[in-house]
PDB file of N, CA and C in Angstrom:
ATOM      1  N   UNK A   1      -0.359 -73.681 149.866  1.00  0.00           N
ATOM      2  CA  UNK A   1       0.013 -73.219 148.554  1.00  0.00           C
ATOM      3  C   UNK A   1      -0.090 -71.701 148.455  1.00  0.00           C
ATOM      4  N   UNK A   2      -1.007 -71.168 148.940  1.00  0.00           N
ATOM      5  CA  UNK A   2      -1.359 -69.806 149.085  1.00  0.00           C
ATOM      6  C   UNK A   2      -0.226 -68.868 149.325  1.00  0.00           C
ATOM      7  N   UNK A   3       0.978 -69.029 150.251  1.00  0.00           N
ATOM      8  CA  UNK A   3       1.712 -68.921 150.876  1.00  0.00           C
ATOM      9  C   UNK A   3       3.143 -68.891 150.069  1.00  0.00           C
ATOM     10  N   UNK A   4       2.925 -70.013 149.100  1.00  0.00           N
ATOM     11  CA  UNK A   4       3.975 -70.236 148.339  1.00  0.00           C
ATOM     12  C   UNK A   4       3.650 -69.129 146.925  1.00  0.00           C
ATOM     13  N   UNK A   5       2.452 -68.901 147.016  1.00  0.00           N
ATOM     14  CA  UNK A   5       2.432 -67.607 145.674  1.00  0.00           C
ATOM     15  C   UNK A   5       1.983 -66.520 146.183  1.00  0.00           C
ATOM     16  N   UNK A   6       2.644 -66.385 147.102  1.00  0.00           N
ATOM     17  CA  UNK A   6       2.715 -65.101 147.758  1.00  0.00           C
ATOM     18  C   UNK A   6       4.361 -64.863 147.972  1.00  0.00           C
ATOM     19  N   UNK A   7       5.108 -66.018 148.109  1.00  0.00           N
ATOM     20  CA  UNK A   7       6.573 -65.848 148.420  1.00  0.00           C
ATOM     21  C   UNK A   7       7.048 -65.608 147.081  1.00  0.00           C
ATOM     22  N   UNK A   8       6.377 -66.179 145.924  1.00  0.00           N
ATOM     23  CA  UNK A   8       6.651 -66.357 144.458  1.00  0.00           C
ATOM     24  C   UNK A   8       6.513 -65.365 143.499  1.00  0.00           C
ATOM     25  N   UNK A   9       5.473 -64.210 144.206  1.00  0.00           N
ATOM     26  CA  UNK A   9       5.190 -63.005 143.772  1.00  0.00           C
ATOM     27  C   UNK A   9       6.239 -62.388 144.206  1.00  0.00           C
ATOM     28  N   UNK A  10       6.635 -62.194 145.470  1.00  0.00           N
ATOM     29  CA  UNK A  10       7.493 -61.290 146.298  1.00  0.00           C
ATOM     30  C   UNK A  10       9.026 -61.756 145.686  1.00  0.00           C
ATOM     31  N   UNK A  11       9.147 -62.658 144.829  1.00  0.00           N
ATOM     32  CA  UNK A  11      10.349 -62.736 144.479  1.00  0.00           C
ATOM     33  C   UNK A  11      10.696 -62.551 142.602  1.00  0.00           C
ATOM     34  N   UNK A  12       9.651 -62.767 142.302  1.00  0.00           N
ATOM     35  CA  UNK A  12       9.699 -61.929 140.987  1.00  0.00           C
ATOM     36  C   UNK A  12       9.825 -60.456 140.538  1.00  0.00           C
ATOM     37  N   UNK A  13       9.785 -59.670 141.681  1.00  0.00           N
ATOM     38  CA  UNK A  13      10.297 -58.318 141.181  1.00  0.00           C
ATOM     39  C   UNK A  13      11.448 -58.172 141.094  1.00  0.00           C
ATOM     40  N   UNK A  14      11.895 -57.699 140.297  1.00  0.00           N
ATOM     41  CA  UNK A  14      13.981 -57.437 139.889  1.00  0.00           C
ATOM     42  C   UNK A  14      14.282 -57.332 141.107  1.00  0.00           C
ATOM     43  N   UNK A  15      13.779 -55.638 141.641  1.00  0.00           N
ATOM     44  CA  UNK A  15      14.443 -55.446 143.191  1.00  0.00           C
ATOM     45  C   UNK A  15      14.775 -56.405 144.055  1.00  0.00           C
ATOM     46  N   UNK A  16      13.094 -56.763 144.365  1.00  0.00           N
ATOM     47  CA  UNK A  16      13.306 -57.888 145.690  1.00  0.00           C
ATOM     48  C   UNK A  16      14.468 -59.266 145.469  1.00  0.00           C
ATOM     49  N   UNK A  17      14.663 -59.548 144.149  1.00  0.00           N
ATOM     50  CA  UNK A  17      15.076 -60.290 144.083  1.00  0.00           C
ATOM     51  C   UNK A  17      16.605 -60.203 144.368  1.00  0.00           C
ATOM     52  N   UNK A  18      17.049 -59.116 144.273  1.00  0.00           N
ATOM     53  CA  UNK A  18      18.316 -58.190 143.863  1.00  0.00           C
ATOM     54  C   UNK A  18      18.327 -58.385 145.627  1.00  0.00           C
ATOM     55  N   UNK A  19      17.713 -57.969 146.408  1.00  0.00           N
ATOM     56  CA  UNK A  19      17.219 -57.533 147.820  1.00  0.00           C
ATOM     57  C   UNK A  19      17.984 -58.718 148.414  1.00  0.00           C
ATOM     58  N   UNK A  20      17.076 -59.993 147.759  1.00  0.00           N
ATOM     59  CA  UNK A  20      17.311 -61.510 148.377  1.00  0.00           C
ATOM     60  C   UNK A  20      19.074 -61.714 148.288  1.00  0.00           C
ATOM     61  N   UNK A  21      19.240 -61.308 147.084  1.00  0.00           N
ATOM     62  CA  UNK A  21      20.794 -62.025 146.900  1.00  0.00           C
ATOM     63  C   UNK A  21      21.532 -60.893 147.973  1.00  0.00           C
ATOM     64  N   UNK A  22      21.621 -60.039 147.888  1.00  0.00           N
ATOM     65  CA  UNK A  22      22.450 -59.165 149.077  1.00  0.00           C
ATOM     66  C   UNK A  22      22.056 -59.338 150.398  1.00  0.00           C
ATOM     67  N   UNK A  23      21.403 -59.875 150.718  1.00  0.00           N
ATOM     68  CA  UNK A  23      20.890 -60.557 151.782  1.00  0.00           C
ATOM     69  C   UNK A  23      21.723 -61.745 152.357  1.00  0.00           C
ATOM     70  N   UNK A  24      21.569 -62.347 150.661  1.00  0.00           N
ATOM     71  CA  UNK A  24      21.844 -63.738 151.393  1.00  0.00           C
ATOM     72  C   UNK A  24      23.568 -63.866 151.196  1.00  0.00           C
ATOM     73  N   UNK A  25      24.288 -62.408 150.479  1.00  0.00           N
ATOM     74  CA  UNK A  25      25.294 -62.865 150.654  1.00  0.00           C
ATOM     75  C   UNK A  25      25.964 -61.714 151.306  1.00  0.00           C
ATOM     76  N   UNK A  26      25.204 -60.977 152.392  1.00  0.00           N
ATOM     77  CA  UNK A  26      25.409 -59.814 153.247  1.00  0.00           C
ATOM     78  C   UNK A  26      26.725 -60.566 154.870  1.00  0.00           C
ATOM     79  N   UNK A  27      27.764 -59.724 154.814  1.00  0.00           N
ATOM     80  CA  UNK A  27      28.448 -59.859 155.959  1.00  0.00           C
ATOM     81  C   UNK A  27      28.093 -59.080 157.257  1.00  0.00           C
ATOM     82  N   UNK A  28      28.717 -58.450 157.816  1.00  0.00           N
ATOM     83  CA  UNK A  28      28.408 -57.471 158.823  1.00  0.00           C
ATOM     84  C   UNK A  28      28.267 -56.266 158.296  1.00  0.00           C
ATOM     85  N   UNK A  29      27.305 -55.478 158.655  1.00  0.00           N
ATOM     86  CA  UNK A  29      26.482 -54.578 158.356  1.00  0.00           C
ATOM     87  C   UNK A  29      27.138 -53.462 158.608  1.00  0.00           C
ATOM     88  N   UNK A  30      26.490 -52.030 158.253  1.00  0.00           N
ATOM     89  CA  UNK A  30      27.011 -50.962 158.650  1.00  0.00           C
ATOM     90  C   UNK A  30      26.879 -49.829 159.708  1.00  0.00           C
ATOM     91  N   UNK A  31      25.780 -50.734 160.507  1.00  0.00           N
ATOM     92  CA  UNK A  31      25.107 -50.490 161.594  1.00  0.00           C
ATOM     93  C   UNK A  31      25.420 -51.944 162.769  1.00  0.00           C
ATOM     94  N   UNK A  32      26.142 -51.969 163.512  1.00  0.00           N
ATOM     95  CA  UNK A  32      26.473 -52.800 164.748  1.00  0.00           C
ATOM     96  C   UNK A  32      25.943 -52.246 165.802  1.00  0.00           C
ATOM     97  N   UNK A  33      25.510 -53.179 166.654  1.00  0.00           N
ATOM     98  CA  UNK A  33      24.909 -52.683 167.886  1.00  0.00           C
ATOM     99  C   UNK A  33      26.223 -52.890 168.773  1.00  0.00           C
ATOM    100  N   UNK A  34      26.367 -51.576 169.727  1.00  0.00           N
ATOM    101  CA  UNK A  34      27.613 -51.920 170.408  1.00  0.00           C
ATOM    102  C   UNK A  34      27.104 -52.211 171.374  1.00  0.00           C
ATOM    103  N   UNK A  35      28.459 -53.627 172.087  1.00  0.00           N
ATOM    104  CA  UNK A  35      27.933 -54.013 172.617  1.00  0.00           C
ATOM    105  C   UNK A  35      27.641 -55.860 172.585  1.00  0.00           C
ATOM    106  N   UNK A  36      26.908 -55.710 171.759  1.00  0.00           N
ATOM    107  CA  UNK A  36      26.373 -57.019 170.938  1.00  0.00           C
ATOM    108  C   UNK A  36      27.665 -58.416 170.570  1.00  0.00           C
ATOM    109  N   UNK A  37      28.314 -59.208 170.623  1.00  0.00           N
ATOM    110  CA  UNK A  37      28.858 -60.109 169.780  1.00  0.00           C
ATOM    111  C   UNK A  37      28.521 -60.672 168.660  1.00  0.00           C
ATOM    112  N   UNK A  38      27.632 -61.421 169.199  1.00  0.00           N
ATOM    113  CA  UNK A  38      26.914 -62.104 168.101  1.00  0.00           C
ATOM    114  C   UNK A  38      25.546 -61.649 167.245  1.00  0.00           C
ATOM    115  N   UNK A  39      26.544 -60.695 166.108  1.00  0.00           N
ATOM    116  CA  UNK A  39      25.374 -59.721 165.409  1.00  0.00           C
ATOM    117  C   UNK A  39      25.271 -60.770 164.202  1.00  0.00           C
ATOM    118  N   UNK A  40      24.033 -60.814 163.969  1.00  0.00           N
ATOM    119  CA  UNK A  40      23.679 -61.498 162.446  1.00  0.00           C
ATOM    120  C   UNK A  40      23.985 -60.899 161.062  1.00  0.00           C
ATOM    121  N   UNK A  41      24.617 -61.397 159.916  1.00  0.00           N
ATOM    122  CA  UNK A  41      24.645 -60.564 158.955  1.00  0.00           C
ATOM    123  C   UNK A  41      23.149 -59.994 158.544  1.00  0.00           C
ATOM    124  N   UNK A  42      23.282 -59.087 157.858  1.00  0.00           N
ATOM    125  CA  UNK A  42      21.878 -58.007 157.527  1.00  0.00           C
ATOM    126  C   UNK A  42      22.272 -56.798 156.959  1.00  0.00           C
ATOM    127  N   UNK A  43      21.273 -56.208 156.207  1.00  0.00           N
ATOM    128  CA  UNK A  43      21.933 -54.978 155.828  1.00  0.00           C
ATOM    129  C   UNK A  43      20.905 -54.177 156.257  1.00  0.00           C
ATOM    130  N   UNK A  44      21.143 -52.476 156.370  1.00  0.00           N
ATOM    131  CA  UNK A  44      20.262 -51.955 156.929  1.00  0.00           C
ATOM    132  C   UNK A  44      19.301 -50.769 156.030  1.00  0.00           C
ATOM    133  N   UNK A  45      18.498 -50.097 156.131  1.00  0.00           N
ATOM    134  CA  UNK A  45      17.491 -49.539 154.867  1.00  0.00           C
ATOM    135  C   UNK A  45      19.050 -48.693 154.555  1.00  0.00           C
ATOM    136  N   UNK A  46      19.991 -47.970 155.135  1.00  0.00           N
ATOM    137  CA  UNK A  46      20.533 -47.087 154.297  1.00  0.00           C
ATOM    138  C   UNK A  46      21.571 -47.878 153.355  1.00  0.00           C
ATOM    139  N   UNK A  47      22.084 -49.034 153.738  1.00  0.00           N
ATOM    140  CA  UNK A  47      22.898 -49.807 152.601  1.00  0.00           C
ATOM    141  C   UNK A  47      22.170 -50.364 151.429  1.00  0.00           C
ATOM    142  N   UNK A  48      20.941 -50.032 151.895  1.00  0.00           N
ATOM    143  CA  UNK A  48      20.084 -50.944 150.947  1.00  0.00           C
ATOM    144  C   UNK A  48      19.841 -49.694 149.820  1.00  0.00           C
ATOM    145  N   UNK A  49      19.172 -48.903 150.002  1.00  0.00           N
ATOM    146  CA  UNK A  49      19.517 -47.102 149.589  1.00  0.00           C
ATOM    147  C   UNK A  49      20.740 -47.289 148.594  1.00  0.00           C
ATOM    148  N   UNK A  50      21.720 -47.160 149.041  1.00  0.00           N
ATOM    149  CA  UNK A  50      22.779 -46.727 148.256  1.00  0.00           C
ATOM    150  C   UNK A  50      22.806 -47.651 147.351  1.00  0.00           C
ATOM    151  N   UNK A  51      23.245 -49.319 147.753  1.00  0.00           N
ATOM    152  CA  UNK A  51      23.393 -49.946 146.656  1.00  0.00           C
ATOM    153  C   UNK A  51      22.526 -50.047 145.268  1.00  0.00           C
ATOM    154  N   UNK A  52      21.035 -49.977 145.681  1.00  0.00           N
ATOM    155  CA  UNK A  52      19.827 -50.123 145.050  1.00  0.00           C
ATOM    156  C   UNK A  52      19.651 -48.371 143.946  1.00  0.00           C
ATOM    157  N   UNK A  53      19.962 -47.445 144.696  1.00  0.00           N
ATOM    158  CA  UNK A  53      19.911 -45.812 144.062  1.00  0.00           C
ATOM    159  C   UNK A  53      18.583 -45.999 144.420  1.00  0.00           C
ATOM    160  N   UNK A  54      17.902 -46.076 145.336  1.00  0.00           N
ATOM    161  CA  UNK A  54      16.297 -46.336 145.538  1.00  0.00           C
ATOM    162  C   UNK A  54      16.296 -44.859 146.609  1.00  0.00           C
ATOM    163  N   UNK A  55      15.095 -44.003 146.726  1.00  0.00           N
ATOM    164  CA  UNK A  55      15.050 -43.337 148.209  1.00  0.00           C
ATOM    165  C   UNK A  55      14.465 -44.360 149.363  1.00  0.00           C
ATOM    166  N   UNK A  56      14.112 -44.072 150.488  1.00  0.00           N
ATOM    167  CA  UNK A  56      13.957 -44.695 151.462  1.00  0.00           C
ATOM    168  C   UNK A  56      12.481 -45.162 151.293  1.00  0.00           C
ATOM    169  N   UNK A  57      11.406 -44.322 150.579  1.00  0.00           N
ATOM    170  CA  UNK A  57      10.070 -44.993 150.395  1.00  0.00           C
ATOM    171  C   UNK A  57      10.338 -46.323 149.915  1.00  0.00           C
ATOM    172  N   UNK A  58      10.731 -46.288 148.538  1.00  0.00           N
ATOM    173  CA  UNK A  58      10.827 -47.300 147.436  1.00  0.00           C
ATOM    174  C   UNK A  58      11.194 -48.413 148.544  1.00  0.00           C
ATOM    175  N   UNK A  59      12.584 -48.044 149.084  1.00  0.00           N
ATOM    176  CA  UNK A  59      12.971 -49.355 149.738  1.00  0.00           C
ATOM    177  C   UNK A  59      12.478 -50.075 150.901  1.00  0.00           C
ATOM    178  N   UNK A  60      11.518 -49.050 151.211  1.00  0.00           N
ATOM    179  CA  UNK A  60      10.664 -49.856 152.269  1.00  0.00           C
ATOM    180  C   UNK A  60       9.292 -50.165 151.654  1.00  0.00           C
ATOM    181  N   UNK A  61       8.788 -50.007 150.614  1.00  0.00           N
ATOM    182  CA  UNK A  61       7.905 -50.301 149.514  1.00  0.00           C
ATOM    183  C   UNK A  61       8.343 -51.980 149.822  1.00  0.00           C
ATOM    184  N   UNK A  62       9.175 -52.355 149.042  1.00  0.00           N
ATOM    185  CA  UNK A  62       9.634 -53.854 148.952  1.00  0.00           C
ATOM    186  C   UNK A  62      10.302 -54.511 149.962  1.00  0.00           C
ATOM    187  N   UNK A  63      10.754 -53.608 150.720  1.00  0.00           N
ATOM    188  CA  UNK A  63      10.844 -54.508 152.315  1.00  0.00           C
ATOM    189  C   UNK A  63       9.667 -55.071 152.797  1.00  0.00           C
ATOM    190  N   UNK A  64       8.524 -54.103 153.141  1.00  0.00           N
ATOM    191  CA  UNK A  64       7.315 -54.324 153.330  1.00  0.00           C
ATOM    192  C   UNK A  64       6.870 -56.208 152.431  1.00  0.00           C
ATOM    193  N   UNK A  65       6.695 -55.779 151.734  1.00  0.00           N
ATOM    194  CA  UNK A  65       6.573 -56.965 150.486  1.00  0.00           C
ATOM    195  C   UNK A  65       7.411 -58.351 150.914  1.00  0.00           C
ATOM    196  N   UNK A  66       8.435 -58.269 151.253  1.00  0.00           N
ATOM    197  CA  UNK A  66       9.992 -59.773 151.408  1.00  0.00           C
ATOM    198  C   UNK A  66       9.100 -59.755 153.338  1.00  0.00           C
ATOM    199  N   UNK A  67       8.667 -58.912 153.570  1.00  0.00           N
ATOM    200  CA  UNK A  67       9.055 -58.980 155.085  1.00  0.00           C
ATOM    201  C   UNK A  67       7.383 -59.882 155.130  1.00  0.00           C
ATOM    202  N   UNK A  68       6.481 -58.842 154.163  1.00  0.00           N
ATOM    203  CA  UNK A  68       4.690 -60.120 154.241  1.00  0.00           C
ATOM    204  C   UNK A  68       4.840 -61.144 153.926  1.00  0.00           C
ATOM    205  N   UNK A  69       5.833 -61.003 153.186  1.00  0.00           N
ATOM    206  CA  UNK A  69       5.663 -62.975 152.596  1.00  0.00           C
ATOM    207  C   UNK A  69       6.805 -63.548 153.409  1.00  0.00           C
ATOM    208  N   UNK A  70       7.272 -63.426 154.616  1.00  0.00           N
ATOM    209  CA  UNK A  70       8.176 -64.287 155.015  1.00  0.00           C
ATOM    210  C   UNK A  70       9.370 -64.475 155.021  1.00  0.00           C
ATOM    211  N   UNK A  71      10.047 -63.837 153.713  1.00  0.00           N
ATOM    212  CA  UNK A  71      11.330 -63.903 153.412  1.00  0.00           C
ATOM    213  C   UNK A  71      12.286 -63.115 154.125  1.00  0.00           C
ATOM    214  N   UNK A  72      11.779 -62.228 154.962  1.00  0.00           N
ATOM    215  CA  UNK A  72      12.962 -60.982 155.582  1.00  0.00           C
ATOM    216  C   UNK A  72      12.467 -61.254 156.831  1.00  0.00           C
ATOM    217  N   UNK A  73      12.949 -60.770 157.614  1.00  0.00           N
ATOM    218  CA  UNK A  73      12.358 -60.498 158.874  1.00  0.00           C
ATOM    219  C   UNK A  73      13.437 -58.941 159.395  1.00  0.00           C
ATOM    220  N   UNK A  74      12.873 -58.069 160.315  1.00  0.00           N
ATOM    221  CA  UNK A  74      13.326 -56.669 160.116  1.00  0.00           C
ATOM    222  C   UNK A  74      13.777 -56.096 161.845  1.00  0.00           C
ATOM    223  N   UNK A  75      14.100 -55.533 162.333  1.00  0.00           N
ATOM    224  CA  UNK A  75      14.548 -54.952 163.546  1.00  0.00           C
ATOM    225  C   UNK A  75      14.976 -53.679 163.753  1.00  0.00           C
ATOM    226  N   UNK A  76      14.487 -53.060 164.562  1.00  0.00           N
ATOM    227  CA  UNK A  76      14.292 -51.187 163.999  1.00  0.00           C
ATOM    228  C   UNK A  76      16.144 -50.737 165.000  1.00  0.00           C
ATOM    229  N   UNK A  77      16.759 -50.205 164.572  1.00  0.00           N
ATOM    230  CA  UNK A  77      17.833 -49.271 164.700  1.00  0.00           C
ATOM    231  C   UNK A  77      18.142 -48.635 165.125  1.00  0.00           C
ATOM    232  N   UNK A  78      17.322 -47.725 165.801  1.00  0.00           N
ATOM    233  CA  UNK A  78      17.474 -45.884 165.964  1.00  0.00           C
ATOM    234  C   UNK A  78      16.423 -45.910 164.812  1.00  0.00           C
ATOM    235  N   UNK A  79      16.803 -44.454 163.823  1.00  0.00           N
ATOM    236  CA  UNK A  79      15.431 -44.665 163.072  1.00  0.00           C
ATOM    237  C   UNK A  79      15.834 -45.046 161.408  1.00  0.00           C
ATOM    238  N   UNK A  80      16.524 -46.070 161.598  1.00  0.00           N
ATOM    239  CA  UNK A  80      17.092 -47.082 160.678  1.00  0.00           C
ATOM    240  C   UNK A  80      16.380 -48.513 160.956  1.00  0.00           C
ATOM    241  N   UNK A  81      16.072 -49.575 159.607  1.00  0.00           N
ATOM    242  CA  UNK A  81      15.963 -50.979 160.454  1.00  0.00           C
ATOM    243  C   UNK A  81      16.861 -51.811 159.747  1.00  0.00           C
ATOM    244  N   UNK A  82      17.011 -52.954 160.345  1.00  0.00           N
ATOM    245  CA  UNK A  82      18.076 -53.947 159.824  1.00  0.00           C
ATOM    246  C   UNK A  82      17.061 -55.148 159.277  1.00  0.00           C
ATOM    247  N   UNK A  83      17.518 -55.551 157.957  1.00  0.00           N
ATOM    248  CA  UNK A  83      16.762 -56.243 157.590  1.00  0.00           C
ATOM    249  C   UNK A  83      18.069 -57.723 157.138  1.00  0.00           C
ATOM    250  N   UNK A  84      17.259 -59.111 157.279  1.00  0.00           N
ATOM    251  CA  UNK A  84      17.829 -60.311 157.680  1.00  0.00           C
ATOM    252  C   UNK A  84      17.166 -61.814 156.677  1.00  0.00           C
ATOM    253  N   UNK A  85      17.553 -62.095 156.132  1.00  0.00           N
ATOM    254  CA  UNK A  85      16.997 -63.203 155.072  1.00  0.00           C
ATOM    255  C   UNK A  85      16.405 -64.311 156.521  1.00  0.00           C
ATOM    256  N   UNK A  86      15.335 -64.876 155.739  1.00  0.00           N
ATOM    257  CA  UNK A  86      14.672 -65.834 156.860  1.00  0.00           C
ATOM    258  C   UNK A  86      14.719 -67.010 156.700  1.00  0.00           C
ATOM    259  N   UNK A  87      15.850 -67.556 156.269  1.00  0.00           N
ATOM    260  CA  UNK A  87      16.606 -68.866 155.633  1.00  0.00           C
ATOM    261  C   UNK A  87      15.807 -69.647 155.831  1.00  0.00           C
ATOM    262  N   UNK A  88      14.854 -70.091 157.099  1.00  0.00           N
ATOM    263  CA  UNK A  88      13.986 -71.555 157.510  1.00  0.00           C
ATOM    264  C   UNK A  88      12.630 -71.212 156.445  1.00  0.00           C
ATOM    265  N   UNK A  89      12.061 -70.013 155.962  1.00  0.00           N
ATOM    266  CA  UNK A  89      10.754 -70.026 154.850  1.00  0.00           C
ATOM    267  C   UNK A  89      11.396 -70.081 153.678  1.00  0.00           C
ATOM    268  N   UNK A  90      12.918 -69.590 153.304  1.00  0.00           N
ATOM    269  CA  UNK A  90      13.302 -69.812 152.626  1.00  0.00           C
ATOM    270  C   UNK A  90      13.502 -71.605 152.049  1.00  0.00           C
ATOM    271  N   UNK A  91      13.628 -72.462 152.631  1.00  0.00           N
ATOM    272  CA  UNK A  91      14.399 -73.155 152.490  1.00  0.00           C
ATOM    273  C   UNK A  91      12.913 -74.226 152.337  1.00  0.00           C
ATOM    274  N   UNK A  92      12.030 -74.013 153.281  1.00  0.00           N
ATOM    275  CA  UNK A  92      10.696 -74.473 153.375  1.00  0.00           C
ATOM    276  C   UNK A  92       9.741 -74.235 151.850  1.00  0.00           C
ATOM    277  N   UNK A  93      10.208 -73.172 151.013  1.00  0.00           N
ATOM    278  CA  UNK A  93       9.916 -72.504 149.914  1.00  0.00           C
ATOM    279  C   UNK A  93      10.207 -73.505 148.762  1.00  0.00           C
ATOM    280  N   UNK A  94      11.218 -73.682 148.758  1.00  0.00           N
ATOM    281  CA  UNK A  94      12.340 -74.290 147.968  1.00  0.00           C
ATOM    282  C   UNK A  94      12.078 -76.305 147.933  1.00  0.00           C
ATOM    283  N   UNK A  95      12.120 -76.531 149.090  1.00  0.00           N
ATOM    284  CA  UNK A  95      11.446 -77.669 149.812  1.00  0.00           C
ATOM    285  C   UNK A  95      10.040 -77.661 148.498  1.00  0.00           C
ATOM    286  N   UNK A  96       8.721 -77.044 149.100  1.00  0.00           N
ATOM    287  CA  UNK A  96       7.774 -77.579 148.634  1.00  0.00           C
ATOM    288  C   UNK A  96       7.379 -76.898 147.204  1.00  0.00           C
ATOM    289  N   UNK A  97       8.401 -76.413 146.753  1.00  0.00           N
ATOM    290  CA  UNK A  97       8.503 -76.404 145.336  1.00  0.00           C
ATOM    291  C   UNK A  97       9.269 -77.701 144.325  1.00  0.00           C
ATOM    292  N   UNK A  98      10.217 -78.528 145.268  1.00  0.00           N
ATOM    293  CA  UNK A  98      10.784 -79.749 144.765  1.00  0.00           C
ATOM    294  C   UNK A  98       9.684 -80.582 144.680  1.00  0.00           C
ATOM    295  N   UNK A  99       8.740 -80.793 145.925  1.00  0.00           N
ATOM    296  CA  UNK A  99       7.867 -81.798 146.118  1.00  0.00           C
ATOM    297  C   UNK A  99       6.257 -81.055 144.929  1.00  0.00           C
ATOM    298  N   UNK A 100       5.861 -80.268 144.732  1.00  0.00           N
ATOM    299  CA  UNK A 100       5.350 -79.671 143.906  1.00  0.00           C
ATOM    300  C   UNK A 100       5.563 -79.876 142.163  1.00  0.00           C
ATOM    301  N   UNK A 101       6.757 -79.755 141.895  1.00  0.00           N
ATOM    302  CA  UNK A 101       6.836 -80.038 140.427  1.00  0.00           C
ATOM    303  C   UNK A 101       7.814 -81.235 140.557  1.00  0.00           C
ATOM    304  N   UNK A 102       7.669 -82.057 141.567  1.00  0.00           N
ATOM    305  CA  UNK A 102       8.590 -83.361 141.279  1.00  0.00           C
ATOM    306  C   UNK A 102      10.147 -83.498 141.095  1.00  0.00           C
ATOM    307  N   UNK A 103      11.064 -82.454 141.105  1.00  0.00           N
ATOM    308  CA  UNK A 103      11.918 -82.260 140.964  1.00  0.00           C
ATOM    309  C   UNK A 103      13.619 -83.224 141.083  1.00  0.00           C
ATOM    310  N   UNK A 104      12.747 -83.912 142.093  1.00  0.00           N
ATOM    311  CA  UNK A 104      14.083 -85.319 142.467  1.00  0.00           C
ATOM    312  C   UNK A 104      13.572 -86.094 141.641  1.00  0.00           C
TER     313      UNK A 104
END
């Protein structure tokens, strides 16, 4: 449970939450590794920057935050990182919140 209000905190801030949905409905990024084929969608701290009007602290303020509780997982760039929704805690989240308040 501990775990689950820690993911529950990390998703009640506007941002992060804002964070999650561009995440989860992020295509190919603006940073490709060349080279690579099979790149995962993700966006990277500077798309995250622009869209957000955040500087680079702020946005790694709440990366930090999605990335402790599970929800992101991150991969450094050059001196950019790419950040990636973690669909299986996600979904595990979601899961024992049905079984939690009974939901079916």
């Amino acid at each position: 449970m501990n775990n689950n209000v820690k993911i529950a905190k990390a998703l009640s801030d506007p941002i992060r939450y804002k964070i999650m949905l561009m995440l989860a409905q992020s295509k190919a990024g603006c940073c490709p590794i060349p080279g690579v084929e099979d790149q995962r969608p993700g966006l990277c701290n500077c798309e995250l920057m622009t869209e957000l009007g955040l500087i680079q602290s702020r946005v790694s303020y709440h990366m930090k935050e999605l990335v402790e509780a599970g929800l992101v997982t991150e991969e450094p760039r050059g001196k950019w990182k790419m950040y990636f929704i973690n669909t299986k805690t996600l979904r595990q989240f979601m899961e024992q919140l049905d079984q939690d308040f009974a939901l079916k």
